[in-house]
C-alpha atoms as a PDB file:
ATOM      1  CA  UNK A   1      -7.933  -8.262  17.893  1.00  0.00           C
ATOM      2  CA  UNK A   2     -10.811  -9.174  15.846  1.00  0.00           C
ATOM      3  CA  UNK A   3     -10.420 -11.395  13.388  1.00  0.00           C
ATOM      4  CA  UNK A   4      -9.152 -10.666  10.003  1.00  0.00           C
ATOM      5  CA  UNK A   5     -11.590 -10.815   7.089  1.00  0.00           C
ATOM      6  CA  UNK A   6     -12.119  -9.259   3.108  1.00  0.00           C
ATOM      7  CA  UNK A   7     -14.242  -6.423   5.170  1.00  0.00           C
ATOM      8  CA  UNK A   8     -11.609  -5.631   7.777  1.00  0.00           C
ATOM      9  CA  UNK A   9      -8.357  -6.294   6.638  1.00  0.00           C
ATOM     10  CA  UNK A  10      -7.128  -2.700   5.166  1.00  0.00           C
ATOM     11  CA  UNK A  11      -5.219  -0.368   7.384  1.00  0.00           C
ATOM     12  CA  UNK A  12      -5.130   2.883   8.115  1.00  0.00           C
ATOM     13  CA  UNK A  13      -2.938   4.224  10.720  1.00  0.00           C
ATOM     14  CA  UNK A  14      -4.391   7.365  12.405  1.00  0.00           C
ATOM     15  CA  UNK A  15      -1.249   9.190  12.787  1.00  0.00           C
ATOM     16  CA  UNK A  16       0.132   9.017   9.706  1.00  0.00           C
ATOM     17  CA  UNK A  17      -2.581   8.584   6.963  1.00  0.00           C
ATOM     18  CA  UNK A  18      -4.333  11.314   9.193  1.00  0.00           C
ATOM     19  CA  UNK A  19      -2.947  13.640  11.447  1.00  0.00           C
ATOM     20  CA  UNK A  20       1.024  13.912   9.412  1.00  0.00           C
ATOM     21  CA  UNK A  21      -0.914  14.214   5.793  1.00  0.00           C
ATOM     22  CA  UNK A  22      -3.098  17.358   7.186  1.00  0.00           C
ATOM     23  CA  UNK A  23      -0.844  18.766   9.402  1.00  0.00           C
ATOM     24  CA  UNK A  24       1.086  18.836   5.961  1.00  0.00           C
ATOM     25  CA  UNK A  25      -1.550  20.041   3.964  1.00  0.00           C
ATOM     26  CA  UNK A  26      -2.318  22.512   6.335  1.00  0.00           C
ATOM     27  CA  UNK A  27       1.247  23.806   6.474  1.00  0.00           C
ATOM     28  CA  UNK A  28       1.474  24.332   2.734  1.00  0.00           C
ATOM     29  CA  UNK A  29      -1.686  26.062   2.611  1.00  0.00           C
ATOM     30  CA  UNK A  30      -0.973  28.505   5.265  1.00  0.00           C
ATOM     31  CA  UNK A  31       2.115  28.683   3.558  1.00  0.00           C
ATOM     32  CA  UNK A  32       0.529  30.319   0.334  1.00  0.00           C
ATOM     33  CA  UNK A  33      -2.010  32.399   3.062  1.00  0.00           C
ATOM     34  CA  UNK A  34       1.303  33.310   3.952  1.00  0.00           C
ATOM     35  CA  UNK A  35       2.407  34.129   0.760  1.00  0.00           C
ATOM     36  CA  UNK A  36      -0.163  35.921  -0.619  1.00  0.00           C
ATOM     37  CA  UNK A  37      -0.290  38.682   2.464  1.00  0.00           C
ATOM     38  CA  UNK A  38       3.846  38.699   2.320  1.00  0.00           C
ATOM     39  CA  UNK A  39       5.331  41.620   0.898  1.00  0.00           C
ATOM     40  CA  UNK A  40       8.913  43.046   0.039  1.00  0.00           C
ATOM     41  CA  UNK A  41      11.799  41.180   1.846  1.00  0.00           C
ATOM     42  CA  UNK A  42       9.127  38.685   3.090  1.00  0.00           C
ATOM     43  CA  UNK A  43       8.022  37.473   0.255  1.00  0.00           C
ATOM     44  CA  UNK A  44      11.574  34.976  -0.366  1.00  0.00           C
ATOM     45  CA  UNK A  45      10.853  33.471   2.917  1.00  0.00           C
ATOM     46  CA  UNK A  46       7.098  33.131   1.987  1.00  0.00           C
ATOM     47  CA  UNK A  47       7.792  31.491  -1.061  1.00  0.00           C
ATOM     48  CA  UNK A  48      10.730  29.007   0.896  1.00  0.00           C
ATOM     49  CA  UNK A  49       7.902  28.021   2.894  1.00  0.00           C
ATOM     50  CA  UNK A  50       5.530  27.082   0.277  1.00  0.00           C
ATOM     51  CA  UNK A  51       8.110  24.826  -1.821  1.00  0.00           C
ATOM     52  CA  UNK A  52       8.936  23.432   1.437  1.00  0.00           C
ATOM     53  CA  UNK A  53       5.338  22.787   2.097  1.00  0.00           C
ATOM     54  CA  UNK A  54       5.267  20.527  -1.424  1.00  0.00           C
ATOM     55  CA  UNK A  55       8.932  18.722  -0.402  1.00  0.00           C
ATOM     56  CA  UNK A  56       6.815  17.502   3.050  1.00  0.00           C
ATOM     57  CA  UNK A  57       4.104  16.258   0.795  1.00  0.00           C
ATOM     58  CA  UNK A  58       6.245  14.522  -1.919  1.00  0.00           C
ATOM     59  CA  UNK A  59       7.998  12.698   1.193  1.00  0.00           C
ATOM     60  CA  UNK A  60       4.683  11.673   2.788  1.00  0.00           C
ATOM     61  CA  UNK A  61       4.045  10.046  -0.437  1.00  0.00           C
ATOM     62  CA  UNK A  62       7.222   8.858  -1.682  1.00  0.00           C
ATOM     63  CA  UNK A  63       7.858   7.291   1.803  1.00  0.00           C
ATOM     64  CA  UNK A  64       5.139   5.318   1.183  1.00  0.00           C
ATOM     65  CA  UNK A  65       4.980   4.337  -2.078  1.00  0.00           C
ATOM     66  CA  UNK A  66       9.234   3.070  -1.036  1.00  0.00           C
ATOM     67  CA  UNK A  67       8.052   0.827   1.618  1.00  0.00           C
ATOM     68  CA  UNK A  68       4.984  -0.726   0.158  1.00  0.00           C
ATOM     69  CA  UNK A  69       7.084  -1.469  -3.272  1.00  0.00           C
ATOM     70  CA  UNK A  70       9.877  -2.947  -0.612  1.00  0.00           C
ATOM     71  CA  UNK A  71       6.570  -4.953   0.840  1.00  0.00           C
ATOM     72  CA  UNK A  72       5.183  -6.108  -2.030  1.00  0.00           C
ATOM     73  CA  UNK A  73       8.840  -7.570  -3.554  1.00  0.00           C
ATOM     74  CA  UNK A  74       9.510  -9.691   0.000  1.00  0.00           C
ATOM     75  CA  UNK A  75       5.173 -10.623  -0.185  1.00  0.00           C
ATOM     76  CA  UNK A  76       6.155 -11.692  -4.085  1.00  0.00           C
ATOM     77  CA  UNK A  77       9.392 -14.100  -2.365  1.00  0.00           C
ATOM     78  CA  UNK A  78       7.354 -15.481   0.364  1.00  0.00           C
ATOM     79  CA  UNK A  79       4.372 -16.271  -1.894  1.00  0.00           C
ATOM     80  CA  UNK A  80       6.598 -17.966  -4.695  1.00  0.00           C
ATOM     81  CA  UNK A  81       8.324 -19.700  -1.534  1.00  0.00           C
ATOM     82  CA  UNK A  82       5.151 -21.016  -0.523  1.00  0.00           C
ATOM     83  CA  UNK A  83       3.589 -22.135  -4.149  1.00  0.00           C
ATOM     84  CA  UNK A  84       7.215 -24.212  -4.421  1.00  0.00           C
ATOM     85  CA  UNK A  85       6.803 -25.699  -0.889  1.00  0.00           C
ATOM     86  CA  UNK A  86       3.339 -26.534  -1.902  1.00  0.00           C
ATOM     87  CA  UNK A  87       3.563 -27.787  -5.940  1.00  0.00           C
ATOM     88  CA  UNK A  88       7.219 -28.269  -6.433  1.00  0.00           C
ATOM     89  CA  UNK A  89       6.781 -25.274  -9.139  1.00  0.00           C
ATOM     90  CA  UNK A  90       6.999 -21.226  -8.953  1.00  0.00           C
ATOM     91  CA  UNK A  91       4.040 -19.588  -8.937  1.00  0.00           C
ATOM     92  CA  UNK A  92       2.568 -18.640 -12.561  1.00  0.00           C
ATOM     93  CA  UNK A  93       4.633 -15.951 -14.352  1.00  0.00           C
ATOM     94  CA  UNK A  94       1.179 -14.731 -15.658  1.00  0.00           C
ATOM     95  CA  UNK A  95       0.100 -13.704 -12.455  1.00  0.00           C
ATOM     96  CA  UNK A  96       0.861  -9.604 -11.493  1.00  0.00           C
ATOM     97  CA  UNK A  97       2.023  -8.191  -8.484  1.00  0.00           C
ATOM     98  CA  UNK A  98      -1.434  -6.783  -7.382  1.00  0.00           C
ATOM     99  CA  UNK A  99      -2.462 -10.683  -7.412  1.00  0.00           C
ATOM    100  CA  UNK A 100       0.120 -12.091  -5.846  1.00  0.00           C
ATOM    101  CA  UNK A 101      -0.462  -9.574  -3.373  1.00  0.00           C
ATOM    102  CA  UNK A 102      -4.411 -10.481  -2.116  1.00  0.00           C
ATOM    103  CA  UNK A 103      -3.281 -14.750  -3.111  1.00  0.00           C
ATOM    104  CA  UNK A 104      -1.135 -13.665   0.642  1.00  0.00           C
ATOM    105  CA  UNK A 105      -4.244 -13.691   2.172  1.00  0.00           C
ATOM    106  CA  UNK A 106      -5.644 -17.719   0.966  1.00  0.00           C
ATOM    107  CA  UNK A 107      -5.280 -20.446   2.991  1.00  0.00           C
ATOM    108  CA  UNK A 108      -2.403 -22.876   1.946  1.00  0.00           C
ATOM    109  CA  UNK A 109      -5.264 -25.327   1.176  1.00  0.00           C
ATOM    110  CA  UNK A 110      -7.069 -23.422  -1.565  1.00  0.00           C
ATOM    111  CA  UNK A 111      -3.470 -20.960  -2.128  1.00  0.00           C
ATOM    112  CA  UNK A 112      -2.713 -23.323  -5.561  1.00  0.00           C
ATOM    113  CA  UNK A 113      -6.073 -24.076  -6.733  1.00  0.00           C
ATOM    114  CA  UNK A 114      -6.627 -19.942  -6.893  1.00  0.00           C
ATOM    115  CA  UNK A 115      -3.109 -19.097  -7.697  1.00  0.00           C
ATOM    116  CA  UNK A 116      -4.159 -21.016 -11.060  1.00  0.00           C
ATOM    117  CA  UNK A 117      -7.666 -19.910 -11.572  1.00  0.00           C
ATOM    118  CA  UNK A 118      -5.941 -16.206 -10.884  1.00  0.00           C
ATOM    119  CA  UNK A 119      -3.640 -16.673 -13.913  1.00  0.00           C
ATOM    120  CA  UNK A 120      -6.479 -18.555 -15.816  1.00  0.00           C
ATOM    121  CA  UNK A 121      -9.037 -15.993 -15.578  1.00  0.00           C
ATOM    122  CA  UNK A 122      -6.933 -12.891 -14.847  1.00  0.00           C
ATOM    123  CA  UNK A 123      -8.868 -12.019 -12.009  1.00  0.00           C
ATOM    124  CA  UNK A 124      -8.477  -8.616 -10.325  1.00  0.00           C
ATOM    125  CA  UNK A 125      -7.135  -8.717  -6.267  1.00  0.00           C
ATOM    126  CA  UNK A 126     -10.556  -7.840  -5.197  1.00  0.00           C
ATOM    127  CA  UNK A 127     -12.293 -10.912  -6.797  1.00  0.00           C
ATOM    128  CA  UNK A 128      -9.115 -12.930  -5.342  1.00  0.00           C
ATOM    129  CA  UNK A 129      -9.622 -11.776  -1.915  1.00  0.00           C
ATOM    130  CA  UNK A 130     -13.920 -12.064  -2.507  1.00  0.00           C
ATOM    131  CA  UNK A 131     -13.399 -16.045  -3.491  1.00  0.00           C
ATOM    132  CA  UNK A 132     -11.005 -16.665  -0.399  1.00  0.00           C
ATOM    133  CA  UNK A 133     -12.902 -18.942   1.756  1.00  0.00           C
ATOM    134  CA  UNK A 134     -10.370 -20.093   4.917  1.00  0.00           C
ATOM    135  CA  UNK A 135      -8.668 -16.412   5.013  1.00  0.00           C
ATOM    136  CA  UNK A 136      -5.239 -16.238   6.350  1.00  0.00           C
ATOM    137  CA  UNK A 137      -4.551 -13.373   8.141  1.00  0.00           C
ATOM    138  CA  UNK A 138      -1.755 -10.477   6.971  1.00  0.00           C
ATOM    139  CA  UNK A 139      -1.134  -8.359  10.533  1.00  0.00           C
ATOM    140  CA  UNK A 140       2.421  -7.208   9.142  1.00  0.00           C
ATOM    141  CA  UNK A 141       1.597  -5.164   6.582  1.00  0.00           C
ATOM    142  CA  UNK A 142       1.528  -1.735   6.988  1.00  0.00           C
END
């Protein structure tokens, strides 16, 4: 495994961000294909297919969006853990998940320094992650 970087370290798992969301998409729209040539006594089952199309696509999303909010709460606990191990104090209350979030990725060496100059200057994750210089490696995150 190479090592992880700023360039490298999103993720994007083939079978699900690619092969589940358009064998989805393709199911709801041959679903309204389906729909649209369906006539008489077909056309409830047509239409069951298309609303059950959507419900496939709300849970590909929704499934998501549950587990990375369920990430980002135990990141937010393991990063205050660490700021208290390291200063004696919980991180800044200034500082917003999305920040808290790329500080993961700093070194515990320069962690406090940019945890403060993150709440200072309300930086956005990107220019968090672009100023970490000794980058600590996330492989858990989905």
């Amino acid at each position: 495994m190479k090592t992880q970087n700023y360039s490298n370290h999103s993720r994007l798992v083939a079978g699900w961000h690619g092969l589940t969301f358009f064998t989805m998409l393709a199911f709801w729209i041959g679903s309204f294909v389906n729909l649209a040539h369906a006539a008489g006594a077909e056309l409830y089952s047509a239409s069951l297919l298309c609303v059950a199309g959507f419900i496939f696509l709300c849970l590909f999303a929704f499934v998501r969006i549950f587990a990375l909010k369920a990430q980002d709460r135990a990141i937010r606990a393991e990063e205050n853990l660490r700021h208290f191990a390291l200063t004696g104090k919980l991180l800044p209350a200034s500082l917003r998940i999305a920040q808290i979030i790329a500080l993961r990725f700093a070194a515990d060496e320069e962690f406090v320094a940019l945890a403060v100059k993150a709440a200072d200057q309300n930086l956005s994750s990107k220019e968090i992650k672009q100023s970490i210089t000794n980058w600590k490696a996330d492989t858990y995150r989905v």
